[in-house]
PDB file of N, CA and C in Angstrom:
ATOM      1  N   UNK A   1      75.780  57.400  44.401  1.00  0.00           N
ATOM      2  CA  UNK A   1      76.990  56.681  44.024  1.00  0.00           C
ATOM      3  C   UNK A   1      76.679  55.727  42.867  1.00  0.00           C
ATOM      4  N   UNK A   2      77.927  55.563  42.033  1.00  0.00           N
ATOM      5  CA  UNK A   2      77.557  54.904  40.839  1.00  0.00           C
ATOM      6  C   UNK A   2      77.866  53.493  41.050  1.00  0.00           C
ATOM      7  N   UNK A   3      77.206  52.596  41.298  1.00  0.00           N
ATOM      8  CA  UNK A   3      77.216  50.766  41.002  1.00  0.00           C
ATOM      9  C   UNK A   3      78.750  50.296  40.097  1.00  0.00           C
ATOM     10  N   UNK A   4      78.118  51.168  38.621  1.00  0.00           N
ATOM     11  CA  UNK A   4      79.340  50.364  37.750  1.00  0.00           C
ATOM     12  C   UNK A   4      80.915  51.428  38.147  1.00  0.00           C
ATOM     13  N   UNK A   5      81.781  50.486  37.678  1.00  0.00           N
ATOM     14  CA  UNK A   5      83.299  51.578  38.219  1.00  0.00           C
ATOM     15  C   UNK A   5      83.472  52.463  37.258  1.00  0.00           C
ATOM     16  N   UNK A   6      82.987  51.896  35.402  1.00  0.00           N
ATOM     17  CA  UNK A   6      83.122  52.800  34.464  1.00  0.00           C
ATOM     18  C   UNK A   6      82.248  54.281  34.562  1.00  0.00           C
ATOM     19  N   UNK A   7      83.052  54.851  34.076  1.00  0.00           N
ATOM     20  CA  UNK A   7      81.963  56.156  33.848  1.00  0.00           C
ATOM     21  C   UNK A   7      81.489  56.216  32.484  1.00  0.00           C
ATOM     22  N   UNK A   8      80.699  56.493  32.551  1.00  0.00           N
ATOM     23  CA  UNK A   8      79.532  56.660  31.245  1.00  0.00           C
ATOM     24  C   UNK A   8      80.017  57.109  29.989  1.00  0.00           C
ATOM     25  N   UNK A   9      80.317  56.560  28.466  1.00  0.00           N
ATOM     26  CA  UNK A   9      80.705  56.718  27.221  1.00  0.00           C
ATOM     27  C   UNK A   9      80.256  57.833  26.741  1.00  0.00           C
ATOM     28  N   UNK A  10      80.690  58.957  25.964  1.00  0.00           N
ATOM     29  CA  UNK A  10      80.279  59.508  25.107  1.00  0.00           C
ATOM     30  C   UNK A  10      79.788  58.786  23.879  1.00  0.00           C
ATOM     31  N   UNK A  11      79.197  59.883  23.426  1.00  0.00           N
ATOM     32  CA  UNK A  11      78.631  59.160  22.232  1.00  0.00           C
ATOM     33  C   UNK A  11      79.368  58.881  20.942  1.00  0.00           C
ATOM     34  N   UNK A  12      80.677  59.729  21.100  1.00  0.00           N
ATOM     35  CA  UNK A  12      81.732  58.938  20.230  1.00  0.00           C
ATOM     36  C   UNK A  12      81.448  57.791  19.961  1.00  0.00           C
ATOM     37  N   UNK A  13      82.361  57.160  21.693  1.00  0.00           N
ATOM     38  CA  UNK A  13      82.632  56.312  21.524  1.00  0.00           C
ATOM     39  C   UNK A  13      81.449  55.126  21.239  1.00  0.00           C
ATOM     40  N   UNK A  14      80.019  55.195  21.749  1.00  0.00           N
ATOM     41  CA  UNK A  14      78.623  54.538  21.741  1.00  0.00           C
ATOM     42  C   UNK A  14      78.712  54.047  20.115  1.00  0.00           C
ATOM     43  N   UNK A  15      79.206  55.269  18.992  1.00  0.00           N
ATOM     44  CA  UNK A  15      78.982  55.187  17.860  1.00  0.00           C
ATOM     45  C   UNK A  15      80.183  54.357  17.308  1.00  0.00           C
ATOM     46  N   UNK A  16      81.145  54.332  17.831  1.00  0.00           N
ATOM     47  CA  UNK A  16      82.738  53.624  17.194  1.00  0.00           C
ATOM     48  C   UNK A  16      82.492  52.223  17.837  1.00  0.00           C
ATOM     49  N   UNK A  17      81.819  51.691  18.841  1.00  0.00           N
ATOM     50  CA  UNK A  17      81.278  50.686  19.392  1.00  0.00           C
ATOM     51  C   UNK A  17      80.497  49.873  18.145  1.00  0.00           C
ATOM     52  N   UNK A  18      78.901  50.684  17.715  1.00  0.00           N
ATOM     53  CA  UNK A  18      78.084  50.260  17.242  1.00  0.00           C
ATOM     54  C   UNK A  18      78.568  49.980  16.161  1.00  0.00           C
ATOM     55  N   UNK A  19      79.874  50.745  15.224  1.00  0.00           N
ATOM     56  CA  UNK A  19      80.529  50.425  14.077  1.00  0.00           C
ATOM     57  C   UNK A  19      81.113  49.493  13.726  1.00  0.00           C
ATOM     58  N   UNK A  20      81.675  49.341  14.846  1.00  0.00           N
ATOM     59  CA  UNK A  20      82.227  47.557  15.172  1.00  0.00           C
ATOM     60  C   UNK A  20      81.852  46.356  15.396  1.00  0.00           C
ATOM     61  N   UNK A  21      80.535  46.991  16.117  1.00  0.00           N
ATOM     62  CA  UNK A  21      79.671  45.540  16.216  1.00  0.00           C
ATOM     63  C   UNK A  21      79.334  45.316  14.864  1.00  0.00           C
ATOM     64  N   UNK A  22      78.849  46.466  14.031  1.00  0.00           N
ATOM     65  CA  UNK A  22      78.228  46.165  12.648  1.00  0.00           C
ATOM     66  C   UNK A  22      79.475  45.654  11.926  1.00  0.00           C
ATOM     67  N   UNK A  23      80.506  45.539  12.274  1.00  0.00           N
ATOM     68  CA  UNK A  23      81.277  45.447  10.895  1.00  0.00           C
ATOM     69  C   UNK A  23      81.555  43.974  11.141  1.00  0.00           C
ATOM     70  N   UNK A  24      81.881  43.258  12.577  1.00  0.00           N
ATOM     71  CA  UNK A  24      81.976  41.961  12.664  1.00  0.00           C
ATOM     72  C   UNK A  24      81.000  41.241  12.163  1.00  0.00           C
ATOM     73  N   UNK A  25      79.815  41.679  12.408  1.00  0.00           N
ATOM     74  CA  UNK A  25      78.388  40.862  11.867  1.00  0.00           C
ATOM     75  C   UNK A  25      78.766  41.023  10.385  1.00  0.00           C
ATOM     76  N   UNK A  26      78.836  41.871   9.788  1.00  0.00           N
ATOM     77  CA  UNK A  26      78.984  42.117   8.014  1.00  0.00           C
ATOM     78  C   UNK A  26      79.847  40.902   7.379  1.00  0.00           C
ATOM     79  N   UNK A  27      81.124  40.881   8.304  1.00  0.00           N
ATOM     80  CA  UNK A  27      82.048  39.609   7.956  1.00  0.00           C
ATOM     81  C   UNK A  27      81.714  38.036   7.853  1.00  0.00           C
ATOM     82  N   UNK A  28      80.924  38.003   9.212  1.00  0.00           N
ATOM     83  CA  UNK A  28      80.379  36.858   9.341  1.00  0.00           C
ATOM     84  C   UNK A  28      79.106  36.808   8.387  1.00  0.00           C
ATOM     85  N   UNK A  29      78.505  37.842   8.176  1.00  0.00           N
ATOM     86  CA  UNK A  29      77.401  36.935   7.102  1.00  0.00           C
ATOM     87  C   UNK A  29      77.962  37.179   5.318  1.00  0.00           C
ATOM     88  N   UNK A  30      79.314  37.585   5.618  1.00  0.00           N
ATOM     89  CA  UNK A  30      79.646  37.346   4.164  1.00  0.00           C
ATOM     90  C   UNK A  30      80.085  35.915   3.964  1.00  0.00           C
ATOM     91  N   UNK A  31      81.241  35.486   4.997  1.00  0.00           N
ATOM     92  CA  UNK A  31      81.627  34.600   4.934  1.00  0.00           C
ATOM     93  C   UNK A  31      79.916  33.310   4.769  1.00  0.00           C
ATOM     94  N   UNK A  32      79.376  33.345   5.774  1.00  0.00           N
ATOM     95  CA  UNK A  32      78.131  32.420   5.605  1.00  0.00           C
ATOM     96  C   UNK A  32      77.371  32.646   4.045  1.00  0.00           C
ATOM     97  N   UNK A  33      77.439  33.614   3.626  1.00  0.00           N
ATOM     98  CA  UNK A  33      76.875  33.433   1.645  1.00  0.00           C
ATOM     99  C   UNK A  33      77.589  32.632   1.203  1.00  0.00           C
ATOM    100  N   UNK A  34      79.000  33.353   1.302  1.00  0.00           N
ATOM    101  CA  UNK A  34      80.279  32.375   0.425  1.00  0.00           C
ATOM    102  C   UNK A  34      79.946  30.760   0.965  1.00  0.00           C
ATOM    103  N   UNK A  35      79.960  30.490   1.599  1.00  0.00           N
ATOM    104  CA  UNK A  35      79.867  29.373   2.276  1.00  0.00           C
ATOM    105  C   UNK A  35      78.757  28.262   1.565  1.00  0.00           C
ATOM    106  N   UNK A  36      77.024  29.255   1.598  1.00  0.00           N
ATOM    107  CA  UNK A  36      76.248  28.617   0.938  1.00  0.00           C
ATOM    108  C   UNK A  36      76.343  28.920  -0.332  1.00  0.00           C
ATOM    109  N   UNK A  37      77.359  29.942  -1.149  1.00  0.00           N
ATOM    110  CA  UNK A  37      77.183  29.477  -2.326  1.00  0.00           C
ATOM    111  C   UNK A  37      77.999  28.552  -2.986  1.00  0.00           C
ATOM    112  N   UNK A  38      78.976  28.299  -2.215  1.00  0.00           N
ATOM    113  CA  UNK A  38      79.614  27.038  -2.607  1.00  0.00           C
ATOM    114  C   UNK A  38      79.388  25.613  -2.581  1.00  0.00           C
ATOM    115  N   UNK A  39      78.614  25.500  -1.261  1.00  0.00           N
ATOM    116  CA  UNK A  39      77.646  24.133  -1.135  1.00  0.00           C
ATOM    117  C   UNK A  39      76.731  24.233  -2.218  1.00  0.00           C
ATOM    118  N   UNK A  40      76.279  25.222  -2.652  1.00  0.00           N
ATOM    119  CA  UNK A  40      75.273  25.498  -3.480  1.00  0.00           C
ATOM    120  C   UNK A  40      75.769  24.961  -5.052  1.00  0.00           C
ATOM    121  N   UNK A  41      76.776  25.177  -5.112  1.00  0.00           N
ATOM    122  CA  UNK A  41      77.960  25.129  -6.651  1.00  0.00           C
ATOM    123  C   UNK A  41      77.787  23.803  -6.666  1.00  0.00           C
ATOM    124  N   UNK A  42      78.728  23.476  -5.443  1.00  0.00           N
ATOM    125  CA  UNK A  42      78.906  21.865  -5.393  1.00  0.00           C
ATOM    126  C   UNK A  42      78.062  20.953  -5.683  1.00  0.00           C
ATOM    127  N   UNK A  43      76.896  21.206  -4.889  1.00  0.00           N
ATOM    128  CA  UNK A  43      75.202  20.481  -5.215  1.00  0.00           C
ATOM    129  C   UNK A  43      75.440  20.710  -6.267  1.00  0.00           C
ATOM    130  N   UNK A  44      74.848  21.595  -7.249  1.00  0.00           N
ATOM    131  CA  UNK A  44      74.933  21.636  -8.587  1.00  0.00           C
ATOM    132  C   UNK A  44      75.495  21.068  -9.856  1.00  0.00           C
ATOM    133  N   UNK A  45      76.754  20.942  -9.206  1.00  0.00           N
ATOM    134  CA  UNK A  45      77.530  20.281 -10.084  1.00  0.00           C
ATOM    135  C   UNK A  45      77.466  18.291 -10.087  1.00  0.00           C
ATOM    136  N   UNK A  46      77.089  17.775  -8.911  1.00  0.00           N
ATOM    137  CA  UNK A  46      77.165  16.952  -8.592  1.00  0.00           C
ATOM    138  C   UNK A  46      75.986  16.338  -9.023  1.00  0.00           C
ATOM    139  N   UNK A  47      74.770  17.061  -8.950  1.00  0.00           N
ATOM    140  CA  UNK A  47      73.314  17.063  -9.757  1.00  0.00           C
ATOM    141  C   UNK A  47      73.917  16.683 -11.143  1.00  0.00           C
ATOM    142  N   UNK A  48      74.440  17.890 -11.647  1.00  0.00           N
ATOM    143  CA  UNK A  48      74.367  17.721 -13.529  1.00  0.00           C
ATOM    144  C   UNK A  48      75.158  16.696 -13.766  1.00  0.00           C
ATOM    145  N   UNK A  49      76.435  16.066 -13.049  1.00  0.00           N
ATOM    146  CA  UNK A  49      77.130  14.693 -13.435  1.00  0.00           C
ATOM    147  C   UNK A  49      76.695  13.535 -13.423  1.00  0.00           C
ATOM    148  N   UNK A  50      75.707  13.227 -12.062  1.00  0.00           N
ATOM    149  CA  UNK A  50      74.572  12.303 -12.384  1.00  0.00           C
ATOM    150  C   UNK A  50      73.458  12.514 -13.638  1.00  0.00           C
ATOM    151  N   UNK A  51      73.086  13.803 -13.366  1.00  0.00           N
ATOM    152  CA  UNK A  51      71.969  13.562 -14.471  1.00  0.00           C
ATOM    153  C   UNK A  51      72.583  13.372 -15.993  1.00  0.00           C
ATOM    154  N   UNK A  52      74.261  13.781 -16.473  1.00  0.00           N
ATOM    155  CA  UNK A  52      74.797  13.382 -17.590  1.00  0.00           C
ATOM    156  C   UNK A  52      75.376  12.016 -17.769  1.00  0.00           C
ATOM    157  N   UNK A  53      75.426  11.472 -16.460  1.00  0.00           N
ATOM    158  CA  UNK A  53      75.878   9.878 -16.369  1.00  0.00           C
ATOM    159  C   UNK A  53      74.765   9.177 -16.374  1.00  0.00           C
ATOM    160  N   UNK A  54      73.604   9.289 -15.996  1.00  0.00           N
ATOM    161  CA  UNK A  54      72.639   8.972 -15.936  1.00  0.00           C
ATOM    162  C   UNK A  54      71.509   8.849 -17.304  1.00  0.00           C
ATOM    163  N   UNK A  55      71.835   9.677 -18.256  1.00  0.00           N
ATOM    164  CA  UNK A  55      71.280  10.413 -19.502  1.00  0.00           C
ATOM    165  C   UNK A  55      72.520   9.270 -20.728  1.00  0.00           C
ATOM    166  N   UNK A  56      73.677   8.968 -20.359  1.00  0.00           N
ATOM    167  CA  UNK A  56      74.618   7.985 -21.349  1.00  0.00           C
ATOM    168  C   UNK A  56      75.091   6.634 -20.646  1.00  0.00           C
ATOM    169  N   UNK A  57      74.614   6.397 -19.908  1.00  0.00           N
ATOM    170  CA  UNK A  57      74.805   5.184 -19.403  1.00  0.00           C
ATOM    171  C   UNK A  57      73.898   4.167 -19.741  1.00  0.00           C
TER     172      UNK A  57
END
């Protein structure tokens, strides 16, 4: 007798599963680049205004 109530996936579905897991992860580490490259921008920019206020002051 089987423990779990489901019965066992084909491999379809194993594979339309694994597609999905991959595609949520894909989103989330796009969004997390975008993310650091904008902190990244920002730093940057915030660097060169001091160092040009800093350079005529």
């Amino acid at each position: 007798m089987n423990p779990s109530p489901r019965t066992p996936r084909t491999w379809r579905e194993r594979l339309t599963t694994v597609w999905k897991w991959i595609a949520r992860r894909r989103r989330t580490a796009l969004a997390q680049v975008l993310r650091g490259a904008c902190y990244g921008a920002g730093t940057g920019a915030v660097g060169l205004i001091f160092m040009w206020a800093q350079h005529w002051l």
